[in-house]
N, C-alpha and C. Protein backbone atom coordinates (compact mmCIF):
# COMPACT_ATOMS: atom_id res chain seq x y z
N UNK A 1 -10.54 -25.48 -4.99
CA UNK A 1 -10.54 -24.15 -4.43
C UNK A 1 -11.36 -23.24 -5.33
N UNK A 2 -12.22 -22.76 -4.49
CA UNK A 2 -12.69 -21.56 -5.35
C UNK A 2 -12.53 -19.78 -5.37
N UNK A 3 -11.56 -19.56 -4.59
CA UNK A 3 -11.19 -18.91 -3.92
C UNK A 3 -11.63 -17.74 -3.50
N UNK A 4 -12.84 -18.28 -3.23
CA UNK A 4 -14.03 -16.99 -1.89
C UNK A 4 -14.29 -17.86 -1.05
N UNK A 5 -14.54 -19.05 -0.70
CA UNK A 5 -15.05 -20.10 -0.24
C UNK A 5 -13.89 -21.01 0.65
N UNK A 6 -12.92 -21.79 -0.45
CA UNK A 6 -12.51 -22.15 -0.10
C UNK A 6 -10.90 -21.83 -0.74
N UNK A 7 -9.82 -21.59 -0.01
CA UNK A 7 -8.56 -20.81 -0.73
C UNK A 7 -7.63 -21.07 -0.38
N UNK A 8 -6.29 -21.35 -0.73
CA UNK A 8 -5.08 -21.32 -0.49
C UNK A 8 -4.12 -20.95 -1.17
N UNK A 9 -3.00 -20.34 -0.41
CA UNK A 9 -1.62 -19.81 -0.67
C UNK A 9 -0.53 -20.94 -0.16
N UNK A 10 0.41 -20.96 -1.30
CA UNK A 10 1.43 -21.91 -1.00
C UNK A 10 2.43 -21.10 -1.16
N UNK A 11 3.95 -21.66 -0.49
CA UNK A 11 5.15 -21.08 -0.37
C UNK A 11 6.01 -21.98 -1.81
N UNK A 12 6.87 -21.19 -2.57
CA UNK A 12 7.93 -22.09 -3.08
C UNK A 12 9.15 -22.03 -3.01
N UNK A 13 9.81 -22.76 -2.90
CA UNK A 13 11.16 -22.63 -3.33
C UNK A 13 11.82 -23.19 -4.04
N UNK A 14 13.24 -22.99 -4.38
CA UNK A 14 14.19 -23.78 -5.63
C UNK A 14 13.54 -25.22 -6.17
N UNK A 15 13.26 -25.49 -4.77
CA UNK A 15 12.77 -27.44 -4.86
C UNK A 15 11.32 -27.63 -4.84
N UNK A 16 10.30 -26.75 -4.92
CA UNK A 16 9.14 -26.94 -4.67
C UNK A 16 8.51 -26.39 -3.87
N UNK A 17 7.13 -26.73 -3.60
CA UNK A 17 6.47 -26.25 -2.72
C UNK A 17 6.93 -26.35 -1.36
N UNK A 18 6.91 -25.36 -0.42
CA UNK A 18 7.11 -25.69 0.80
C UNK A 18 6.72 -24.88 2.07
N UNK A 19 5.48 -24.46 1.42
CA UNK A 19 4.47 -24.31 2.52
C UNK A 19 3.18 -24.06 2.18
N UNK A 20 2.37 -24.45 2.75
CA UNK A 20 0.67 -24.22 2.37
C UNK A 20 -0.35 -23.44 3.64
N UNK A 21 -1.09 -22.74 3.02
CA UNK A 21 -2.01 -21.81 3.85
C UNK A 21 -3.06 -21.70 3.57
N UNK A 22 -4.51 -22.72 3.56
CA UNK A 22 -5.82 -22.52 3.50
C UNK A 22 -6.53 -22.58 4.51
N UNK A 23 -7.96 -21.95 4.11
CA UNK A 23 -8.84 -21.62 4.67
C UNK A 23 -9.79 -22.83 3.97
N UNK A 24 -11.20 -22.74 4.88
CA UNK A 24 -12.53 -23.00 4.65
C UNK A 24 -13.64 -22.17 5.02
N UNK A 25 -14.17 -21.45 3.92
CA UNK A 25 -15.36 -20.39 5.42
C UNK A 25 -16.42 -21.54 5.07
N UNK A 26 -16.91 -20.68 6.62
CA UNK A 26 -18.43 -21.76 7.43
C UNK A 26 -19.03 -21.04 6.19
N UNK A 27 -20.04 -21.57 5.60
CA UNK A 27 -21.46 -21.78 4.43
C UNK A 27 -22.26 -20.51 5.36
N UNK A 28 -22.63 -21.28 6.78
CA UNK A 28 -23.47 -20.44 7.59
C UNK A 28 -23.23 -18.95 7.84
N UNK A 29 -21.42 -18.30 8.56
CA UNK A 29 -21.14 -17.41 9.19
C UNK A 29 -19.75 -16.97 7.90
N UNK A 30 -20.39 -16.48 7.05
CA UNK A 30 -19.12 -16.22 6.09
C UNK A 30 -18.05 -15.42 6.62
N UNK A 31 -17.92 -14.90 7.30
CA UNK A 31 -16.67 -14.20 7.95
C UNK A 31 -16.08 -15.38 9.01
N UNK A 32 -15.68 -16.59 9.49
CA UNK A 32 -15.30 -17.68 9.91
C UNK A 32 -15.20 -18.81 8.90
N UNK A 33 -13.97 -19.03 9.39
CA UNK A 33 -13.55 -19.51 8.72
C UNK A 33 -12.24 -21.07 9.09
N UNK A 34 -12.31 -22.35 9.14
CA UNK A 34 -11.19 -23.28 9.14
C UNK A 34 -10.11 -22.79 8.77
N UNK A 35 -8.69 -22.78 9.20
CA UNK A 35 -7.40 -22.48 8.65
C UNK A 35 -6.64 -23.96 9.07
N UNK A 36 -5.51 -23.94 8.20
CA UNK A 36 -4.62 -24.55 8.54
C UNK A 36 -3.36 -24.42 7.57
N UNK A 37 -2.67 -24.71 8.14
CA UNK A 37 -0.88 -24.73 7.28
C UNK A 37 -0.45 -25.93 7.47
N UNK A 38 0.47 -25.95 6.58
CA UNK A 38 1.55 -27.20 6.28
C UNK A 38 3.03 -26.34 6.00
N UNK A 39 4.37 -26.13 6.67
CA UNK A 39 5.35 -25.72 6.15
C UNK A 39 6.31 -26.54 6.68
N UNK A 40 7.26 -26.50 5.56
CA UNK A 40 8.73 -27.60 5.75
C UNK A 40 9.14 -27.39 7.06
N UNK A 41 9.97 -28.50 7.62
CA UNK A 41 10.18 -28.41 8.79
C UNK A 41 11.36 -27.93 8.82
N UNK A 42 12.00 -27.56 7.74
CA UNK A 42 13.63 -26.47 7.83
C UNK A 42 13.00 -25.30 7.77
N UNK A 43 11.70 -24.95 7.22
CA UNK A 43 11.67 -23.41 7.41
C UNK A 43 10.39 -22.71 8.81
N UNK A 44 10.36 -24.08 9.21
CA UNK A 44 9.55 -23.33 10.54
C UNK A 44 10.64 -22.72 11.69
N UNK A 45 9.57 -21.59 12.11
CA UNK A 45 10.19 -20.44 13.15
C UNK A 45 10.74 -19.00 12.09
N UNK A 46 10.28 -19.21 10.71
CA UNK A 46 11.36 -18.31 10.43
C UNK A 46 9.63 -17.08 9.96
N UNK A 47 8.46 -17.22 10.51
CA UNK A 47 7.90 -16.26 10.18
C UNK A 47 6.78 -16.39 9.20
N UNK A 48 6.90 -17.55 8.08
CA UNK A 48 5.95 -17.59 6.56
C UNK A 48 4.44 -18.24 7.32
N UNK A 49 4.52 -19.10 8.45
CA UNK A 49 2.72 -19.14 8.84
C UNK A 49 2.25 -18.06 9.17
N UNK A 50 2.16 -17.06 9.88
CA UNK A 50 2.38 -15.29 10.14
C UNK A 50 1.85 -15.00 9.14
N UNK A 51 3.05 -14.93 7.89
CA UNK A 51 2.66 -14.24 6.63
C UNK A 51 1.68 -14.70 6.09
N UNK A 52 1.30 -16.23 6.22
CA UNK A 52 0.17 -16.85 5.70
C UNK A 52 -0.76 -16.10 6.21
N UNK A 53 -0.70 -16.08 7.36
CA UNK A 53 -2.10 -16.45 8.07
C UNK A 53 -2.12 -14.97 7.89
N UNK A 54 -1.87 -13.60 7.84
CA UNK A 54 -2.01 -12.29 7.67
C UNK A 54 -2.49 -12.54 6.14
N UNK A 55 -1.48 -12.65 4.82
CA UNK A 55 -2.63 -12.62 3.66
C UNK A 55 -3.95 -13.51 4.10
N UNK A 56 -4.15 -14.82 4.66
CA UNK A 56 -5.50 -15.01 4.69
C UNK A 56 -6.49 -14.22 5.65
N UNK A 57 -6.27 -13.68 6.28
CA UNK A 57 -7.21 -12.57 6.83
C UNK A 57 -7.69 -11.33 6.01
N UNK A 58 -7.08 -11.05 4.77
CA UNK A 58 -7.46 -10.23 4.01
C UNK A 58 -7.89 -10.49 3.70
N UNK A 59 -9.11 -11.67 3.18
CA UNK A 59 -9.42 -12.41 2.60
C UNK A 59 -11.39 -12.04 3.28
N UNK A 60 -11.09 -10.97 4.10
CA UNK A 60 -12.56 -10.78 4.70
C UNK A 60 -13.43 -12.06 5.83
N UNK A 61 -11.97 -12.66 6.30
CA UNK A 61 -12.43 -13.49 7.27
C UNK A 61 -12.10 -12.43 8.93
N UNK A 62 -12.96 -12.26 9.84
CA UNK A 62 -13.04 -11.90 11.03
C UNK A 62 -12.64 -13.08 12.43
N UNK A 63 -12.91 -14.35 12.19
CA UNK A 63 -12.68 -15.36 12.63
C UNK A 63 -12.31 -16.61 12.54
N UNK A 64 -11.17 -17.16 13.08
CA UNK A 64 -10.74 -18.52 12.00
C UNK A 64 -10.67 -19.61 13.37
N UNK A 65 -10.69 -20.63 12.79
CA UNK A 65 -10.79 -22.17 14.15
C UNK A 65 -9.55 -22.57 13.60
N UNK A 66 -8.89 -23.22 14.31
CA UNK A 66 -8.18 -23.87 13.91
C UNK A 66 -8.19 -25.32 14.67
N UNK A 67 -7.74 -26.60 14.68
CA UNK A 67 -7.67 -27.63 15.52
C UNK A 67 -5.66 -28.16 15.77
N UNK A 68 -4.85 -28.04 17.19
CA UNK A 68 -3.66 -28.02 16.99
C UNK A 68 -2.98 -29.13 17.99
N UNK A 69 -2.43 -30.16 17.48
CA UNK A 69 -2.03 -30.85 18.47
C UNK A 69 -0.90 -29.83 19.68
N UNK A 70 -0.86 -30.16 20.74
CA UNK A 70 -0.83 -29.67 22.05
C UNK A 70 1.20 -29.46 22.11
N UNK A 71 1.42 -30.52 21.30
CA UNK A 71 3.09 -30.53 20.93
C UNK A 71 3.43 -29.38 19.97
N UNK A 72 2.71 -28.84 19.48
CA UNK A 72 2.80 -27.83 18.70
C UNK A 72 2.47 -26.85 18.59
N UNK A 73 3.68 -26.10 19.66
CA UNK A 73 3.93 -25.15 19.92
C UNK A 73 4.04 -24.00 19.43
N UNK A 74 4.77 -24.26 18.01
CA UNK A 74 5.22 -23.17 16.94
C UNK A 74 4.19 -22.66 16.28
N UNK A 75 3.16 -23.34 16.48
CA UNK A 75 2.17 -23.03 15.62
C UNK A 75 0.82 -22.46 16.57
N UNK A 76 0.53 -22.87 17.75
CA UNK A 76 0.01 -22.29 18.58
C UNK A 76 0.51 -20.37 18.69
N UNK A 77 1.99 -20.33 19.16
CA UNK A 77 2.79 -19.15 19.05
C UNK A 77 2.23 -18.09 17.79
N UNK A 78 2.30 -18.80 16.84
CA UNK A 78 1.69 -17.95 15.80
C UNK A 78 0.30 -17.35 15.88
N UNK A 79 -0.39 -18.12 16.55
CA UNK A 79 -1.95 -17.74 17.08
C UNK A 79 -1.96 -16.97 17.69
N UNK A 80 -0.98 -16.90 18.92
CA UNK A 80 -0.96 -16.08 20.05
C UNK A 80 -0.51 -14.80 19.50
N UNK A 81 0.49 -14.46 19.16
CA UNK A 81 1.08 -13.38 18.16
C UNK A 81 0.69 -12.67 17.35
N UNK A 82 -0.54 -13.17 16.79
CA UNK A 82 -1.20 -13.13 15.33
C UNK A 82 -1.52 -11.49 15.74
N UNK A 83 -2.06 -11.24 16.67
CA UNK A 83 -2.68 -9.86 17.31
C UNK A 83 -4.24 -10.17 17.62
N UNK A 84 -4.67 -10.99 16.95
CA UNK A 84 -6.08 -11.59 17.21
C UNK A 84 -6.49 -12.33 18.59
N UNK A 85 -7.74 -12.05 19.16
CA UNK A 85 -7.85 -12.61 20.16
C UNK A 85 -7.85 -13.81 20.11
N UNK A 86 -7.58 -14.90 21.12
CA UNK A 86 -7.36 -15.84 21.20
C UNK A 86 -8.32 -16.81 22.14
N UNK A 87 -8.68 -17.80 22.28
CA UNK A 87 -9.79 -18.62 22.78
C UNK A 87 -9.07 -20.32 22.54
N UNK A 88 -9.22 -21.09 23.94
CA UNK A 88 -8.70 -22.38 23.62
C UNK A 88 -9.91 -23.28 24.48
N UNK A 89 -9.70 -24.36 23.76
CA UNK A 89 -9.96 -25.71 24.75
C UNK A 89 -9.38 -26.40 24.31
N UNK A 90 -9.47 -27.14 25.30
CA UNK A 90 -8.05 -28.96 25.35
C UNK A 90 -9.36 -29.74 25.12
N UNK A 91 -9.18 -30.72 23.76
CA UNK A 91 -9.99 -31.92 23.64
C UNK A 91 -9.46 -32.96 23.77
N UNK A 92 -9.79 -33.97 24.87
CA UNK A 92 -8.84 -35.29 24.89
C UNK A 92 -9.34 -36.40 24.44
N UNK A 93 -8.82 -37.21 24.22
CA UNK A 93 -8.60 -38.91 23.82
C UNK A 93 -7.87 -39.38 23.32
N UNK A 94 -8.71 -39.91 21.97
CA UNK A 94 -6.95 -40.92 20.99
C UNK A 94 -5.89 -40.05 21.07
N UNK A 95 -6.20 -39.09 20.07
CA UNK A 95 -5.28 -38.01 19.46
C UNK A 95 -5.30 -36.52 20.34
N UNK A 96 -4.89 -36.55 21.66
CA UNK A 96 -5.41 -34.93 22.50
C UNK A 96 -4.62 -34.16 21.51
N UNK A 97 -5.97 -32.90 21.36
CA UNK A 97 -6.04 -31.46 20.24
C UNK A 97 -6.42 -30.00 20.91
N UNK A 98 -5.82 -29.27 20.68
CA UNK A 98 -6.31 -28.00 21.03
C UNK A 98 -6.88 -27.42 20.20
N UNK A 99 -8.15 -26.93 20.30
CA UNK A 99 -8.99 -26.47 19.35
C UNK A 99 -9.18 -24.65 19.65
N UNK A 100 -8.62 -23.76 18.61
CA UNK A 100 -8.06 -22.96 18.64
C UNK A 100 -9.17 -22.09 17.83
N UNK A 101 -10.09 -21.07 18.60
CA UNK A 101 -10.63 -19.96 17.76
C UNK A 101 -9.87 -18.44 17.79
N UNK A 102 -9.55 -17.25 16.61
CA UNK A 102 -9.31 -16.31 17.37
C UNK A 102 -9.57 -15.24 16.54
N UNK A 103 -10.35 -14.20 16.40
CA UNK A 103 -10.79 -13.30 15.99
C UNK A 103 -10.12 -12.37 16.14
N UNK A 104 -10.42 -10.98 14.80
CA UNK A 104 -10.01 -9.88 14.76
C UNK A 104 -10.29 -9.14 15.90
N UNK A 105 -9.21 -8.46 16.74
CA UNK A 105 -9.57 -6.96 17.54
C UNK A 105 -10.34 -5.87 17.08
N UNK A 106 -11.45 -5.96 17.25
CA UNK A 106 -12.31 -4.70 17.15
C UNK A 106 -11.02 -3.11 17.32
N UNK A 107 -11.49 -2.49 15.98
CA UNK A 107 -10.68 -1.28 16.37
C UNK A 107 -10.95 -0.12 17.00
């Protein structure tokens, strides 16, 4: 991590880590950017991808991709919610993915 480039925030608790929140910005379009999370599965629904994904937007990213399997809901929800516009396509085969862009609201 270098953290202009490429960055992450992790969650801890008593026992360790238990949640992660990075980015990748595109080389090309520095305001876009790859995201993704990892959080325990006792503490999903309670809000910390949100919080992730809000500190990583401070971060001077305008647009983030994400790629989300289609069962995963909770995490889609967070996209939708985020306040950012939202943009999908369904990619199918081995593994069907929803590939998830969604940018800041112009104010």
């Amino acid at each position: 991590m270098d953290y202009e480039n490429q960055f992450a925030l992790v969650g801890e608790a008593t026992d360790g880590i238990v949640a992660v929140g990075r980015f990748y910005r595109d080389p090309k379009h520095p305001d876009r950017a790859e995201v993704a999370f990892t959080i325990a599965d006792a503490l999903q629904g309670q809000g910390i991808g949100t919080s992730l994904l809000e500190r990583l937007a401070s971060k001077g990213i305008t647009t983030f991709e994400a790629d989300v399997l289609p069962a995963n809901q909770e995490m889609l929800e967070v996209f939708v919610n985020s306040g950012f516009e939202m943009s999908q396509r369904v990619e199918r085969g081995r593994r069907p993915r929803r590939s998830v862009a969604f940018a800041a609201v112009p104010a």
